[in-house]
C-alpha atoms as a PDB file:
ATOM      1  CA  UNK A   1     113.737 132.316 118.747  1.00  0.00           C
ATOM      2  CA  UNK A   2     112.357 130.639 115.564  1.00  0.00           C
ATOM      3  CA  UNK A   3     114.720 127.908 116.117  1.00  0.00           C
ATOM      4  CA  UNK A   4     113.601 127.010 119.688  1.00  0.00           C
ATOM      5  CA  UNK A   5     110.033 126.905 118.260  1.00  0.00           C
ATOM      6  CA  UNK A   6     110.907 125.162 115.684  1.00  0.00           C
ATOM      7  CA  UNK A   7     112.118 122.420 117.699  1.00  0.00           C
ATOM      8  CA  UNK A   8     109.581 122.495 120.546  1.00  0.00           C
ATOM      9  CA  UNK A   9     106.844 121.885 117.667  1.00  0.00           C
ATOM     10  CA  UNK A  10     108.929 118.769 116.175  1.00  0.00           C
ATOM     11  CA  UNK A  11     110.543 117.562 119.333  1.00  0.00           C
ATOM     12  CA  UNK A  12     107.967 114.546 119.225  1.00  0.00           C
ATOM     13  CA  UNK A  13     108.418 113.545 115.570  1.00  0.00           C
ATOM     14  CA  UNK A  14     112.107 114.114 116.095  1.00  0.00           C
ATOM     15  CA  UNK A  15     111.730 111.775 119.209  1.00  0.00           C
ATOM     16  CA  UNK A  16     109.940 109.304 117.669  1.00  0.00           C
ATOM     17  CA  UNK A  17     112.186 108.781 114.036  1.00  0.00           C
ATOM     18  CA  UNK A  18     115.103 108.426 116.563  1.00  0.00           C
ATOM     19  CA  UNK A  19     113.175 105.168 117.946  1.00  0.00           C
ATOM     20  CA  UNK A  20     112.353 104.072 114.474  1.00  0.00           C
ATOM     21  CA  UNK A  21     116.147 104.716 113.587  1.00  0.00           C
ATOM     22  CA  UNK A  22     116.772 103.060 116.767  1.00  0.00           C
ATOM     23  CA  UNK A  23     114.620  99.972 116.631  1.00  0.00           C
ATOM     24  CA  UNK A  24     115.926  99.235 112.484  1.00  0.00           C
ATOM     25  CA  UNK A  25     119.312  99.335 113.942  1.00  0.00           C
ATOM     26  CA  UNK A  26     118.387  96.717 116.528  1.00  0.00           C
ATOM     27  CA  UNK A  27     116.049  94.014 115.001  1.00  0.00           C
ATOM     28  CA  UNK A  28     117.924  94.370 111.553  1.00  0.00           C
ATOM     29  CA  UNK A  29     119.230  90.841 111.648  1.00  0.00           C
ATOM     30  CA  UNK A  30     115.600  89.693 113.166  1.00  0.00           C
ATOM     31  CA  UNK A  31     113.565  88.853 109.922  1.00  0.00           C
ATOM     32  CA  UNK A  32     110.600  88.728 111.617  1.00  0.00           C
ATOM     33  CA  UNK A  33     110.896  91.937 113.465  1.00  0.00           C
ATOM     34  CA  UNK A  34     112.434  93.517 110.945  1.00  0.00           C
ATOM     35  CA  UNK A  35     109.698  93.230 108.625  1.00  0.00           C
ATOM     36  CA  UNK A  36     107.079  94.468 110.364  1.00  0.00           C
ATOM     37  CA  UNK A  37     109.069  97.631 111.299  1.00  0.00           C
ATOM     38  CA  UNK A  38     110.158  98.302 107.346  1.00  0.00           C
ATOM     39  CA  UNK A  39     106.105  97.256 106.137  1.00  0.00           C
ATOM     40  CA  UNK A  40     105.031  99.980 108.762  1.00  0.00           C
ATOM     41  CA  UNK A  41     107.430 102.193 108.194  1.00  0.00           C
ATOM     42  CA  UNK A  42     107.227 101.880 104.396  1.00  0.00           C
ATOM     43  CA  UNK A  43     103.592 101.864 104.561  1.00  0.00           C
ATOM     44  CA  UNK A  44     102.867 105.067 106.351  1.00  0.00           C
ATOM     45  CA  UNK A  45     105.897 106.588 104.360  1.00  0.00           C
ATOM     46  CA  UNK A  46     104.306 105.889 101.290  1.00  0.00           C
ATOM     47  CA  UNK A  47     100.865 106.787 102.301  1.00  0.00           C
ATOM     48  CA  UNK A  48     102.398 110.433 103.837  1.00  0.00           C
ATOM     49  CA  UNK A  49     103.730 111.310 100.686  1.00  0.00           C
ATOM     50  CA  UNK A  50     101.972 110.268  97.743  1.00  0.00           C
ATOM     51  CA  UNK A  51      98.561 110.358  99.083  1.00  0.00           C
ATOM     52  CA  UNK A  52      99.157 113.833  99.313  1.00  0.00           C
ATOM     53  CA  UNK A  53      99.892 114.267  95.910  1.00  0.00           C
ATOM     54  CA  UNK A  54      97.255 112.068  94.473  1.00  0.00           C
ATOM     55  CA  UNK A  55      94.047 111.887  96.602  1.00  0.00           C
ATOM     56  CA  UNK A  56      95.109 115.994  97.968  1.00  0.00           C
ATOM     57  CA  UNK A  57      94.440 116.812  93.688  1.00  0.00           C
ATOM     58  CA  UNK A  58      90.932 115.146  93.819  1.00  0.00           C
ATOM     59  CA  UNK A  59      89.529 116.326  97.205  1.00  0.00           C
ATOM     60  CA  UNK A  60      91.004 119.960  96.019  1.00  0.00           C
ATOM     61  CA  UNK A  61      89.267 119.879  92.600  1.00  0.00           C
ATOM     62  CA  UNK A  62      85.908 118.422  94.661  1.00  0.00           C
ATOM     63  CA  UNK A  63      85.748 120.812  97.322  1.00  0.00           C
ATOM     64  CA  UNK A  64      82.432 122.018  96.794  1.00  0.00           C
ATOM     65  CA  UNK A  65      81.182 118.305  97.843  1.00  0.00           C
ATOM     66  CA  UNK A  66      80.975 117.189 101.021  1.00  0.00           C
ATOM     67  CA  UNK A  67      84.449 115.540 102.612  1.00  0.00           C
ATOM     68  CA  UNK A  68      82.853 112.605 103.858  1.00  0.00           C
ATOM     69  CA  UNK A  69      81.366 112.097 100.239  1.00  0.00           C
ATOM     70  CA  UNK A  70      84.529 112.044  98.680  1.00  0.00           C
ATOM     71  CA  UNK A  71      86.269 109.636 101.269  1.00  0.00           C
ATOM     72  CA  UNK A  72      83.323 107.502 100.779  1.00  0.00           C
ATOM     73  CA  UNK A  73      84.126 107.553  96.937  1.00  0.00           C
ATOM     74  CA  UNK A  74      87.740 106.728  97.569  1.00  0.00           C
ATOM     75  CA  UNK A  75      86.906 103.689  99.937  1.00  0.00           C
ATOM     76  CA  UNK A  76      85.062 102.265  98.075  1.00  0.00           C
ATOM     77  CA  UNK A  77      86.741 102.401  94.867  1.00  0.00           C
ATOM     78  CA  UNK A  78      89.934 100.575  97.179  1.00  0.00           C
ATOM     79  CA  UNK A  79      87.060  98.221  98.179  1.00  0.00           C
ATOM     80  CA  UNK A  80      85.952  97.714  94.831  1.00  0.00           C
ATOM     81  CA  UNK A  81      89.598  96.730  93.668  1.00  0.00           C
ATOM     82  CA  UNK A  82      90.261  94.592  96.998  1.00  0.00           C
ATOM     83  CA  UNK A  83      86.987  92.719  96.677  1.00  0.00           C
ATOM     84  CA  UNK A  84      87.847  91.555  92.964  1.00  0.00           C
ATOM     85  CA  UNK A  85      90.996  91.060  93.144  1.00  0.00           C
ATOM     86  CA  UNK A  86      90.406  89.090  95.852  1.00  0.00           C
ATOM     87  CA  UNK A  87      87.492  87.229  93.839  1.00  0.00           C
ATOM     88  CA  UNK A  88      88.949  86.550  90.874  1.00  0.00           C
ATOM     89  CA  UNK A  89      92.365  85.311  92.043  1.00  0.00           C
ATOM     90  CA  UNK A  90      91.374  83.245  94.640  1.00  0.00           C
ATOM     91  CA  UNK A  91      91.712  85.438  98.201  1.00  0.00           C
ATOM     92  CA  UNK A  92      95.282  86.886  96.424  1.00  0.00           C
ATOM     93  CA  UNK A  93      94.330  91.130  96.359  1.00  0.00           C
ATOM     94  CA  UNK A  94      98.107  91.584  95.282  1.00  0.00           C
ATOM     95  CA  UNK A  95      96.639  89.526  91.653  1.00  0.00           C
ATOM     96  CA  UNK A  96     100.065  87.214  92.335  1.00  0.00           C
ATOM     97  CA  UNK A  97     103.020  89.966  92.262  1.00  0.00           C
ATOM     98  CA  UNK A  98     104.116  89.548  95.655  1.00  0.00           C
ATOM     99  CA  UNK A  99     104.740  85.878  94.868  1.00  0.00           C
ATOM    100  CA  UNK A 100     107.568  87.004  92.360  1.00  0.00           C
ATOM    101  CA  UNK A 101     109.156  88.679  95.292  1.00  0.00           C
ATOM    102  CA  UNK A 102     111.466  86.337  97.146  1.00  0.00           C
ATOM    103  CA  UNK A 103     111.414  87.097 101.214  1.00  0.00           C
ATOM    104  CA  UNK A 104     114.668  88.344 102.491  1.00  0.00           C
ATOM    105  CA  UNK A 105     116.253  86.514 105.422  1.00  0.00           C
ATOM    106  CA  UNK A 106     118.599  89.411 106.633  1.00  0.00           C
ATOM    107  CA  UNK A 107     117.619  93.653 106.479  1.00  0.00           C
ATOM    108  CA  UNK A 108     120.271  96.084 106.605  1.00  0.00           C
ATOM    109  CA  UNK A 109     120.295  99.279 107.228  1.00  0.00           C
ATOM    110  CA  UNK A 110     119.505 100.913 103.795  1.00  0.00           C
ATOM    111  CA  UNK A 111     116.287  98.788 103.591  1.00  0.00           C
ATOM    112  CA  UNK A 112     114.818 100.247 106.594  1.00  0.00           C
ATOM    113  CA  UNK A 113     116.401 103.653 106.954  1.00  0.00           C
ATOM    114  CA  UNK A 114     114.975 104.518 103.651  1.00  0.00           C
ATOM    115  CA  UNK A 115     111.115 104.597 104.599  1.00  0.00           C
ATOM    116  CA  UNK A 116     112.276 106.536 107.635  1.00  0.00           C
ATOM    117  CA  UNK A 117     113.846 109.158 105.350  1.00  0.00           C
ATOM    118  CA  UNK A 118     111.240 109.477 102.993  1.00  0.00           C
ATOM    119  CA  UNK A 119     109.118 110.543 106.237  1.00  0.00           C
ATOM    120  CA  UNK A 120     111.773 112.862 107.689  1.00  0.00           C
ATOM    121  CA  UNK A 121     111.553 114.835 103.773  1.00  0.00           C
ATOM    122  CA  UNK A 122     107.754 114.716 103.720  1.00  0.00           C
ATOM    123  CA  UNK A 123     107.380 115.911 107.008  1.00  0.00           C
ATOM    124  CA  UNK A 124     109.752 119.004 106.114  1.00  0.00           C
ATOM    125  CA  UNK A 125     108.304 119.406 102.750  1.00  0.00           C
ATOM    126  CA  UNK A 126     111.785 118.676 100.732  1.00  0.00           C
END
Protein backbone atom coordinates (compact mmCIF):
# COMPACT_ATOMS: atom_id res chain seq x y z
CA UNK A 1 0.00 0.00 0.00
CA UNK A 2 2.74 2.55 0.93
CA UNK A 3 4.44 1.68 -2.18
CA UNK A 4 1.51 2.44 -4.56
CA UNK A 5 1.27 5.83 -2.77
CA UNK A 6 4.45 6.35 -2.90
CA UNK A 7 4.52 6.23 -6.51
CA UNK A 8 1.18 7.88 -7.31
CA UNK A 9 2.66 11.05 -5.33
CA UNK A 10 6.06 10.97 -7.49
CA UNK A 11 4.70 9.58 -10.70
CA UNK A 12 5.07 13.24 -12.18
CA UNK A 13 8.63 13.97 -11.01
CA UNK A 14 9.44 10.42 -11.97
CA UNK A 15 7.81 11.29 -15.42
CA UNK A 16 9.40 14.27 -15.91
CA UNK A 17 13.46 13.22 -14.92
CA UNK A 18 12.76 10.41 -17.50
CA UNK A 19 12.29 13.36 -20.21
CA UNK A 20 15.23 15.20 -18.83
CA UNK A 21 17.19 11.78 -18.97
CA UNK A 22 15.61 11.45 -22.23
CA UNK A 23 16.21 14.78 -23.88
CA UNK A 24 20.39 14.73 -22.48
CA UNK A 25 20.53 11.50 -24.25
CA UNK A 26 19.23 13.07 -27.45
CA UNK A 27 20.70 16.63 -27.95
CA UNK A 28 24.07 15.45 -26.29
CA UNK A 29 26.06 15.96 -29.44
CA UNK A 30 23.88 19.37 -30.09
CA UNK A 31 26.04 22.10 -28.29
CA UNK A 32 23.54 24.42 -28.46
CA UNK A 33 20.77 22.34 -27.13
CA UNK A 34 22.72 20.71 -24.95
CA UNK A 35 23.61 23.63 -23.04
CA UNK A 36 20.62 25.00 -22.29
CA UNK A 37 19.28 21.63 -20.99
CA UNK A 38 22.61 21.08 -18.56
CA UNK A 39 22.41 25.29 -17.46
CA UNK A 40 18.67 24.47 -16.54
CA UNK A 41 19.13 21.46 -15.24
CA UNK A 42 22.24 22.46 -13.26
CA UNK A 43 20.65 25.58 -12.28
CA UNK A 44 17.51 24.39 -10.62
CA UNK A 45 19.67 21.41 -9.23
CA UNK A 46 21.80 23.66 -7.55
CA UNK A 47 19.21 26.03 -6.41
CA UNK A 48 17.00 22.72 -4.94
CA UNK A 49 19.69 21.72 -2.88
CA UNK A 50 21.80 24.25 -1.48
CA UNK A 51 19.31 26.92 -1.15
CA UNK A 52 17.85 24.74 1.21
CA UNK A 53 20.69 24.50 3.25
CA UNK A 54 21.75 28.07 3.17
CA UNK A 55 18.82 30.55 2.78
CA UNK A 56 16.35 27.46 4.84
CA UNK A 57 19.17 28.42 8.10
CA UNK A 58 18.38 32.21 7.79
CA UNK A 59 14.58 32.27 7.20
CA UNK A 60 14.54 29.50 10.22
CA UNK A 61 16.62 31.65 12.62
CA UNK A 62 14.25 34.87 11.33
CA UNK A 63 11.00 33.42 11.71
CA UNK A 64 9.56 35.81 13.92
CA UNK A 65 9.84 38.45 10.85
CA UNK A 66 7.69 38.59 8.26
CA UNK A 67 8.53 36.07 5.05
CA UNK A 68 8.17 38.61 2.57
CA UNK A 69 10.70 40.78 4.68
CA UNK A 70 13.25 38.34 4.57
CA UNK A 71 12.92 37.51 0.74
CA UNK A 72 13.07 41.14 0.26
CA UNK A 73 16.46 41.11 2.24
CA UNK A 74 17.76 38.25 0.16
CA UNK A 75 16.85 39.98 -3.26
CA UNK A 76 18.23 42.58 -2.75
CA UNK A 77 21.43 41.63 -1.32
CA UNK A 78 21.65 39.31 -4.99
CA UNK A 79 20.72 42.73 -6.51
CA UNK A 80 23.19 44.52 -4.66
CA UNK A 81 26.02 42.03 -5.85
CA UNK A 82 24.55 41.87 -9.58
CA UNK A 83 24.31 45.64 -9.85
CA UNK A 84 28.15 46.10 -8.90
CA UNK A 85 29.49 43.57 -10.32
CA UNK A 86 27.93 44.53 -13.19
CA UNK A 87 29.19 48.28 -12.61
CA UNK A 88 32.46 47.86 -11.88
CA UNK A 89 33.44 45.28 -14.52
CA UNK A 90 31.85 46.65 -17.28
CA UNK A 91 28.17 44.69 -17.72
CA UNK A 92 30.40 41.24 -16.67
CA UNK A 93 28.21 40.09 -13.09
CA UNK A 94 30.40 36.80 -13.26
CA UNK A 95 33.63 39.68 -12.34
CA UNK A 96 35.47 37.68 -15.53
CA UNK A 97 35.51 33.84 -14.26
CA UNK A 98 33.41 32.49 -16.84
CA UNK A 99 35.90 33.81 -19.39
CA UNK A 100 38.56 31.28 -17.95
CA UNK A 101 36.11 28.60 -18.81
CA UNK A 102 36.57 27.37 -22.35
CA UNK A 103 32.95 26.33 -24.05
CA UNK A 104 32.68 22.71 -24.80
CA UNK A 105 31.76 21.67 -28.34
CA UNK A 106 30.47 18.07 -27.50
CA UNK A 107 28.34 16.96 -23.87
CA UNK A 108 28.24 13.50 -22.87
CA UNK A 109 26.35 11.87 -20.78
CA UNK A 110 28.08 12.40 -17.34
CA UNK A 111 27.88 16.21 -17.89
CA UNK A 112 24.24 16.27 -18.04
CA UNK A 113 23.09 13.23 -16.10
CA UNK A 114 24.80 14.65 -13.14
CA UNK A 115 22.45 17.78 -12.46
CA UNK A 116 19.62 15.33 -13.04
CA UNK A 117 20.95 13.15 -10.20
CA UNK A 118 21.65 15.67 -7.84
CA UNK A 119 17.73 16.43 -8.23
CA UNK A 120 16.61 12.79 -8.07
CA UNK A 121 18.81 12.75 -4.27
CA UNK A 122 17.38 16.10 -3.19
CA UNK A 123 14.06 15.28 -4.03
CA UNK A 124 14.38 11.94 -1.86
CA UNK A 125 16.33 13.60 0.79
CA UNK A 126 19.67 11.29 0.34
Amino acid sequence: MEKKNFLQRESLFILLMGIFLIAALIFRDNPAIAMWIGFGLAGYSAIANDSIQTLGTFIASNSKRPWWLLWIFVGGIMLAVLLWGWHTNGGDPAFGRLEKIDQPLTFNMWQLGAPIILIILTRFNM
